[in-house]
Protein backbone atom coordinates (compact mmCIF):
# COMPACT_ATOMS: atom_id res chain seq x y z
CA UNK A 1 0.00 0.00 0.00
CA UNK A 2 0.98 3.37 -0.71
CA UNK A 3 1.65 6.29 2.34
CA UNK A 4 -1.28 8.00 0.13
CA UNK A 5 -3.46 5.10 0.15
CA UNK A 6 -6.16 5.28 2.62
CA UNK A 7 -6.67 2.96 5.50
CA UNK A 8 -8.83 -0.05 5.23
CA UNK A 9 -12.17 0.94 7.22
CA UNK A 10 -11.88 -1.24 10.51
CA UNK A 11 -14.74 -3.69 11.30
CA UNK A 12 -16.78 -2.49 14.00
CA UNK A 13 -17.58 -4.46 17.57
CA UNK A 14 -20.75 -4.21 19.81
CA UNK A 15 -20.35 -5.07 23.10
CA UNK A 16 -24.12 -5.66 24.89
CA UNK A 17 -23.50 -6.11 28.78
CA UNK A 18 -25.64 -8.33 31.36
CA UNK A 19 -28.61 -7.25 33.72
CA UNK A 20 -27.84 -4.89 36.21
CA UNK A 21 -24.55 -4.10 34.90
CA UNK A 22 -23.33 -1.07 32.29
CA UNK A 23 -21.37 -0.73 29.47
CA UNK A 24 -18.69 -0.53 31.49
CA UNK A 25 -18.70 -4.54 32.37
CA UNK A 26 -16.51 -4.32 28.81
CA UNK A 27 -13.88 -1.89 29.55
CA UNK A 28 -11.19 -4.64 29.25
CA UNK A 29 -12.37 -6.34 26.19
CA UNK A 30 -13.09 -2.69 24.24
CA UNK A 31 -8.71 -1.82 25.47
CA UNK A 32 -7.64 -5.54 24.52
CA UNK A 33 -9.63 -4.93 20.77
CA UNK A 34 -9.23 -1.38 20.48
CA UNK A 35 -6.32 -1.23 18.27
CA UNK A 36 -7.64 -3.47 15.47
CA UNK A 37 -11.80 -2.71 15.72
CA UNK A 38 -14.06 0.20 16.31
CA UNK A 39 -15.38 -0.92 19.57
CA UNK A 40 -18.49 0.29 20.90
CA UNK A 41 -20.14 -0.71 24.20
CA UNK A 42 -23.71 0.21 24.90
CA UNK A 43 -25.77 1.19 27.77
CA UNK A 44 -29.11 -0.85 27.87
CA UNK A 45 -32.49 0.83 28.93
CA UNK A 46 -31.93 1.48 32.41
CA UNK A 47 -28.21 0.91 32.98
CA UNK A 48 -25.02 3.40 32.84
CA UNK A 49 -26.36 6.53 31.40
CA UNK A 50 -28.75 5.12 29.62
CA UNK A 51 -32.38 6.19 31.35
CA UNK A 52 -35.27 3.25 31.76
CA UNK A 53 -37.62 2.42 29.62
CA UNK A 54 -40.77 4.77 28.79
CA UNK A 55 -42.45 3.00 25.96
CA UNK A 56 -46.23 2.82 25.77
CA UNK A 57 -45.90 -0.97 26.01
CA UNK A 58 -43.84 -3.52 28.15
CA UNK A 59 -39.96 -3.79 27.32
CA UNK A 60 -39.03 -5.89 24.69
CA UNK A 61 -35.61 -7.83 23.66
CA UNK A 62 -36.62 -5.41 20.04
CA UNK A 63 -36.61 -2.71 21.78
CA UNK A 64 -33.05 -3.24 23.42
CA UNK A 65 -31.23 -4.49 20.09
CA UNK A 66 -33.15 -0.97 18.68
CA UNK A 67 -30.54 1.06 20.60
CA UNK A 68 -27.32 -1.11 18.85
CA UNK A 69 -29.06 -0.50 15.70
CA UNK A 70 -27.98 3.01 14.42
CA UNK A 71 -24.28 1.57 15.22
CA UNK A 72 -24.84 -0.93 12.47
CA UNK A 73 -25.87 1.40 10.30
CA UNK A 74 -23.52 3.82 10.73
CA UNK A 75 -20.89 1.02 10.18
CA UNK A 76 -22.47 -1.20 7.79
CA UNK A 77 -22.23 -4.35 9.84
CA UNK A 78 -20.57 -5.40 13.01
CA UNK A 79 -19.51 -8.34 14.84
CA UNK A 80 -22.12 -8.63 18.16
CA UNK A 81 -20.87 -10.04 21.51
CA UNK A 82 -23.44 -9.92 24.53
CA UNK A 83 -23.45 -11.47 27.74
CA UNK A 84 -26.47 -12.91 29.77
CA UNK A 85 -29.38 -10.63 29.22
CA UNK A 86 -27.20 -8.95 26.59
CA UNK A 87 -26.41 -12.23 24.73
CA UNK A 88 -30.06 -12.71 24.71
CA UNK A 89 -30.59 -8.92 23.14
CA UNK A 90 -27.50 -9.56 20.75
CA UNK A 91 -29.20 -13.06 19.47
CA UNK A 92 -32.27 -10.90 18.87
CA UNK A 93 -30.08 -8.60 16.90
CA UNK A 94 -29.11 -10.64 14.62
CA UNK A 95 -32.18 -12.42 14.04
CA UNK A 96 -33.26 -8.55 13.00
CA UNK A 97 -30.66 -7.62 10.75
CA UNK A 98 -28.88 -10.71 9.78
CA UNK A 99 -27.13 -9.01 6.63
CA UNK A 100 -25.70 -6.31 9.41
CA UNK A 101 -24.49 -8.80 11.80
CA UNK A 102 -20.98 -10.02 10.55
CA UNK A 103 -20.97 -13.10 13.77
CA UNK A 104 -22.17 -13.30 17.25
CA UNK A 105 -20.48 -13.75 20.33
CA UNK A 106 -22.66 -15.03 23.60
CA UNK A 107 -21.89 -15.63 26.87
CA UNK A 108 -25.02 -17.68 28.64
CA UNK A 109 -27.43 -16.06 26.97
CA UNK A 110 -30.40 -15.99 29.22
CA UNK A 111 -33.37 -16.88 26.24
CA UNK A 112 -35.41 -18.57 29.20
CA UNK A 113 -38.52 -19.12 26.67
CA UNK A 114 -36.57 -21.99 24.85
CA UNK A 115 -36.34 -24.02 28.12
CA UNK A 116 -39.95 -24.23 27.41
CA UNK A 117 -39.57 -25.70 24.07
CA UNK A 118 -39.23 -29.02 25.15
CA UNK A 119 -42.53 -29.03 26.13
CA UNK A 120 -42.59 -29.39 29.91
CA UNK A 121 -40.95 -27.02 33.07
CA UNK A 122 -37.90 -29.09 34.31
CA UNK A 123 -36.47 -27.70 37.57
CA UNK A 124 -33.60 -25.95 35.73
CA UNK A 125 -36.88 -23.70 34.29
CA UNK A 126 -38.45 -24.14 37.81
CA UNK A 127 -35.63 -22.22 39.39
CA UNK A 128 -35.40 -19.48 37.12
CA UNK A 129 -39.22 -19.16 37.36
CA UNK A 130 -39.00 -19.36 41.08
CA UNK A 131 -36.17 -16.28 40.93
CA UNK A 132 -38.27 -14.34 38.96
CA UNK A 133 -41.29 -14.27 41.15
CA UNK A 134 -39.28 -13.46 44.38
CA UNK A 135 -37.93 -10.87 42.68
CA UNK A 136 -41.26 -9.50 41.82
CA UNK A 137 -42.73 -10.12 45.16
CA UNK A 138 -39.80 -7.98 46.59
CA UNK A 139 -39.88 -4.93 43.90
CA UNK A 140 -43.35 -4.65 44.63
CA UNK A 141 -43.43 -4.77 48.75
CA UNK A 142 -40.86 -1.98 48.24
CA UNK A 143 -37.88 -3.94 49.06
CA UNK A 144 -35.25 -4.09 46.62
CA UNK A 145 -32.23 -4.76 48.45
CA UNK A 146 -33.73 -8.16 49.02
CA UNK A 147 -34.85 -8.58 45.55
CA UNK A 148 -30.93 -7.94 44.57
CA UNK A 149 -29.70 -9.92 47.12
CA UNK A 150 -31.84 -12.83 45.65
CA UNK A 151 -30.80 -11.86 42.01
CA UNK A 152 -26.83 -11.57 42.70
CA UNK A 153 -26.94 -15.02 44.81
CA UNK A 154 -29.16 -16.53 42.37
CA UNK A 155 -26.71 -15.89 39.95
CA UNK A 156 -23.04 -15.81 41.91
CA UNK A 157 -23.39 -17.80 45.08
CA UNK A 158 -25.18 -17.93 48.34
CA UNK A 159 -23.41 -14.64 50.31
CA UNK A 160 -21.77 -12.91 47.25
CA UNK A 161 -24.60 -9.71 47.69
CA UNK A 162 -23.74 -9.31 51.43
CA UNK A 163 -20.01 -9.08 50.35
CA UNK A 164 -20.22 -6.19 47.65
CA UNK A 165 -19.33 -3.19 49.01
CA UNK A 166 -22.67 -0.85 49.78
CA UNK A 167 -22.53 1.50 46.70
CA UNK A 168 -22.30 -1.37 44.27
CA UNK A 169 -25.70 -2.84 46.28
CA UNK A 170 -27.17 0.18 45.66
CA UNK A 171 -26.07 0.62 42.30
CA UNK A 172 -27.89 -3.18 41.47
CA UNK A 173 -31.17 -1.98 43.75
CA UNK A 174 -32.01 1.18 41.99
CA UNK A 175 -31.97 -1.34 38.90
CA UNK A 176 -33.93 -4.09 40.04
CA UNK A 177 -37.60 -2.64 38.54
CA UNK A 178 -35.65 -2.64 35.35
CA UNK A 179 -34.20 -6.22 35.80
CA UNK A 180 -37.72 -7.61 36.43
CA UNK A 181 -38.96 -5.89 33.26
CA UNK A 182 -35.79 -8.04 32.05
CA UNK A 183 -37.35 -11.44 33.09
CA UNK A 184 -41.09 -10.64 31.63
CA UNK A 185 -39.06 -9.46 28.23
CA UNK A 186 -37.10 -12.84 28.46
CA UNK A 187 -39.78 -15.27 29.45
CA UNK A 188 -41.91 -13.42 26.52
CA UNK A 189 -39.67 -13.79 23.59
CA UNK A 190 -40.42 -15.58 20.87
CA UNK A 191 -36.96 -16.41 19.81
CA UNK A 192 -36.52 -19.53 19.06
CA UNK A 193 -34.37 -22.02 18.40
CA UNK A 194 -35.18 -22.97 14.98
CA UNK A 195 -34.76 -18.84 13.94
CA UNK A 196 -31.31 -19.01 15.42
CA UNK A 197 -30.41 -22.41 13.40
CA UNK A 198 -31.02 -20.38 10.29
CA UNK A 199 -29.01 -17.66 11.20
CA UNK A 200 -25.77 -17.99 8.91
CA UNK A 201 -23.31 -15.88 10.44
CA UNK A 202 -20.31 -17.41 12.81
CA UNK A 203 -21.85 -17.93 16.21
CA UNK A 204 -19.68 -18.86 19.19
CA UNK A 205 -21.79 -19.89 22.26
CA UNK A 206 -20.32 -19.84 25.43
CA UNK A 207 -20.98 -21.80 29.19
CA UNK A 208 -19.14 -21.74 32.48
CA UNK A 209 -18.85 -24.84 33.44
CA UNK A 210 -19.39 -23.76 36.70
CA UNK A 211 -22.80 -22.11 35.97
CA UNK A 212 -26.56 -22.62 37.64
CA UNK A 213 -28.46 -25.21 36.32
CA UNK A 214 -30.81 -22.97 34.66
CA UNK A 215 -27.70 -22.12 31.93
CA UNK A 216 -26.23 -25.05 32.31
CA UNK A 217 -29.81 -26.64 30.86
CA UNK A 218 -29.97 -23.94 28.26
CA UNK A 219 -26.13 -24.40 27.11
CA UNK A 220 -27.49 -27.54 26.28
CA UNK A 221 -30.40 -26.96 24.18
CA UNK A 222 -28.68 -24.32 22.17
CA UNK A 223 -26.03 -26.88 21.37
CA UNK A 224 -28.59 -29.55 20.02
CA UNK A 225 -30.68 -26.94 18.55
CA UNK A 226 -28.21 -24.66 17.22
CA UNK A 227 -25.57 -27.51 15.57
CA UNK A 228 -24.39 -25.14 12.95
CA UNK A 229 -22.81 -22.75 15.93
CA UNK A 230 -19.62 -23.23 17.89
CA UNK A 231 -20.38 -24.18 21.37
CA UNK A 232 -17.65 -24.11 24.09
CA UNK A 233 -17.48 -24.49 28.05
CA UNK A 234 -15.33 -22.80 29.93
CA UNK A 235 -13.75 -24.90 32.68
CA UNK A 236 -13.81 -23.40 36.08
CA UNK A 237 -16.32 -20.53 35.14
CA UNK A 238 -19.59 -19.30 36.19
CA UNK A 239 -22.46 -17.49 34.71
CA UNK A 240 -20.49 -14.14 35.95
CA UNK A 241 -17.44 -15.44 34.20
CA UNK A 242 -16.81 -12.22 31.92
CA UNK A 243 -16.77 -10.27 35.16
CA UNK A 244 -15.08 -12.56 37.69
CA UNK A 245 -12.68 -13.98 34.80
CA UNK A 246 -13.01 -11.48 32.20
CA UNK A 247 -9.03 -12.84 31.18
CA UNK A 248 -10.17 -16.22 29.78
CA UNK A 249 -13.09 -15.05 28.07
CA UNK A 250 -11.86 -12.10 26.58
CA UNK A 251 -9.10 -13.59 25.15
CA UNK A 252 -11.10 -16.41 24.06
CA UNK A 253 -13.49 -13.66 21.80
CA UNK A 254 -10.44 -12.07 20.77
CA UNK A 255 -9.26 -15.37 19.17
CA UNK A 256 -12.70 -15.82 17.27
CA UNK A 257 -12.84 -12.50 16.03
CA UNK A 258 -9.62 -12.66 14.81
CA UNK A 259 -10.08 -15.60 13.04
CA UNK A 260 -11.86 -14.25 10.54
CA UNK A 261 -14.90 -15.32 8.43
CA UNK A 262 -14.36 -18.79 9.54
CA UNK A 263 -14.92 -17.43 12.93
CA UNK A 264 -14.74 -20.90 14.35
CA UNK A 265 -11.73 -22.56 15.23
CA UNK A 266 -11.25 -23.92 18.93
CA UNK A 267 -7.74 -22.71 20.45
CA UNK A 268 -5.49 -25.70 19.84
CA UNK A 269 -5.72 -28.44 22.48
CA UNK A 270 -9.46 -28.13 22.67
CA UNK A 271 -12.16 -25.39 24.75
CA UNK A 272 -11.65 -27.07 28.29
CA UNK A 273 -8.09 -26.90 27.27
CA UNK A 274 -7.76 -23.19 27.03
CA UNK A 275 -9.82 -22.59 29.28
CA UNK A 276 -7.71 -24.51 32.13
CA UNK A 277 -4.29 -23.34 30.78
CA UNK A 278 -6.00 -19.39 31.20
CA UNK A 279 -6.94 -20.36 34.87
CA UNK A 280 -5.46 -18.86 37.39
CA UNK A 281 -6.72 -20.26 40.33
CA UNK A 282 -7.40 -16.40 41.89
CA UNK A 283 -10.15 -16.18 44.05
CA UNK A 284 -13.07 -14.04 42.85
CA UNK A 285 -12.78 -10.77 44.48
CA UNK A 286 -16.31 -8.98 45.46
CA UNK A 287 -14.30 -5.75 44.51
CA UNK A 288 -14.79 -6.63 40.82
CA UNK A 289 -17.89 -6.01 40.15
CA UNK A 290 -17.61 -2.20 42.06
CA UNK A 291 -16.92 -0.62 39.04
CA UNK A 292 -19.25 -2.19 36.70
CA UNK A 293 -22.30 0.58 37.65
């Protein structure tokens, strides 16, 4: 290339982040890709900067991906990664704009309504069912500290809310109406599936081996109903794992993106493989997730 030849454009990146969380759950993923992608991480309804939702009808998945949208435009396409609730919204993305969405990148996403296609409520959709409605019953007796303390040990372990420091547990109270308007838009997605088998972009899929049932369950179903994906567990992670080891799983999206339009290759000696090899053995500091409001 000539000095006066211009730069190649740089693909873009959209980073979604996970209930009760902000854009900023990404900071170390947007530095480690920064110098080869435009990386932008958005605020969902609710979260970061971003204000709740004021529709004239109940929050959707739609409505969330609606706010990555423009970013696509502006760009062309992009390569979506989400996490949780935001792998959920970035699925949903794609199934929108599938000629914008150069591949997908989840992390547990939490599409509850296919534990339901199999036709009967398992305990892995009991549980999440059963978090939902505490939740509820909390937010409306006026009481969310307890609803977050059931949401964060629902999701972390038994103990992990009482050991946040107090302005993270408010940060995740003042968002609790917003994660319960979360679980309706969840549990009322039609999503399936069979839509995300005919997606055609790369797809990695990602579980913690370490995760709640609930995901665990779901990891599962994805992988027998989604064959044409990549599908990968993570050993020694939980559902928090992009938080609590953000190390091993951003390096493990940098790898796919890199890899181009292939966008599938497992790291050599296999995904339990890398992810052991990454592990550190640290123990998960509470600290972490103080900056993530």
């Amino acid at each position: 290339m000539s000095p006066s030849s211009p730069k190649p454009a740089r693909e873009t990146v959209v980073l979604l982040h996970s209930s009760a969380s902000s854009a900023r759950q990404w900071d170390a993923l947007a530095a480690l890709l920064s110098d080869r992608y435009e990386v932008h991480a958005v605020d969902l309804h609710g979260h970061g900067r971003r204000s709740a939702w004021r529709g004239p009808a109940p929050l959707t998945l739609a409505d969330e991906a609606g706010l990555a949208a423009p970013l696509l435009a502006a760009a062309g396409s992009a390569h979506v990664i989400g996490h949780s609730y935001g792998g959920a919204v970035a699925l949903k993305l794609a199934s929108l704009q599938p000629d914008r969405v150069r591949s997908v990148v989840v992390y547990e996403p939490t599409l509850f309504r296919i534990l339901v296609e199999e036709g009967a409520w398992g305990l892995p959709a009991r549980d999440i069912r059963f978090t939902a409605d505490a939740i509820r019953a909390f937010v409306r007796a006026g009481r969310p500290a307890e609803a977050a303390r059931h949401f964060v040990d629902f999701w972390s372990r038994r103990g992990q809310y009482d050991r946040m420091s107090a302005s993270r547990q408010r940060g995740i109270d003042e968002r609790m109406a917003t994660v319960l308007a979360h679980f309706d838009a969840l549990f009322a997605e039609p999503l399936t599936s069979a839509t995300l088998r005919r997606l055609t972009m790369p797809r990695l899929f990602l579980t913690g081996a370490d995760t709640v049932a609930t995901t665990r369950h779901l990891g599962e179903l994805l992988r027998l109903g989604v064959p044409g994906a990549v599908h990968e567990t993570l050993a020694g992670l939980g559902h928090m794992g992009p938080i609590t080891d953000a190390d091993i799983v951003n390096r493990r999206i940098a790898a796919f993106l890199d890899s181009g339009p292939s966008a599938g290759a497992a790291p050599a000696g296999g995904e339990e493989e890398f992810a052991r090899a990454s592990f550190s053995g640290r123990q998960r500091d509470p600290a972490m997730f103080d900056a993530l409001c």
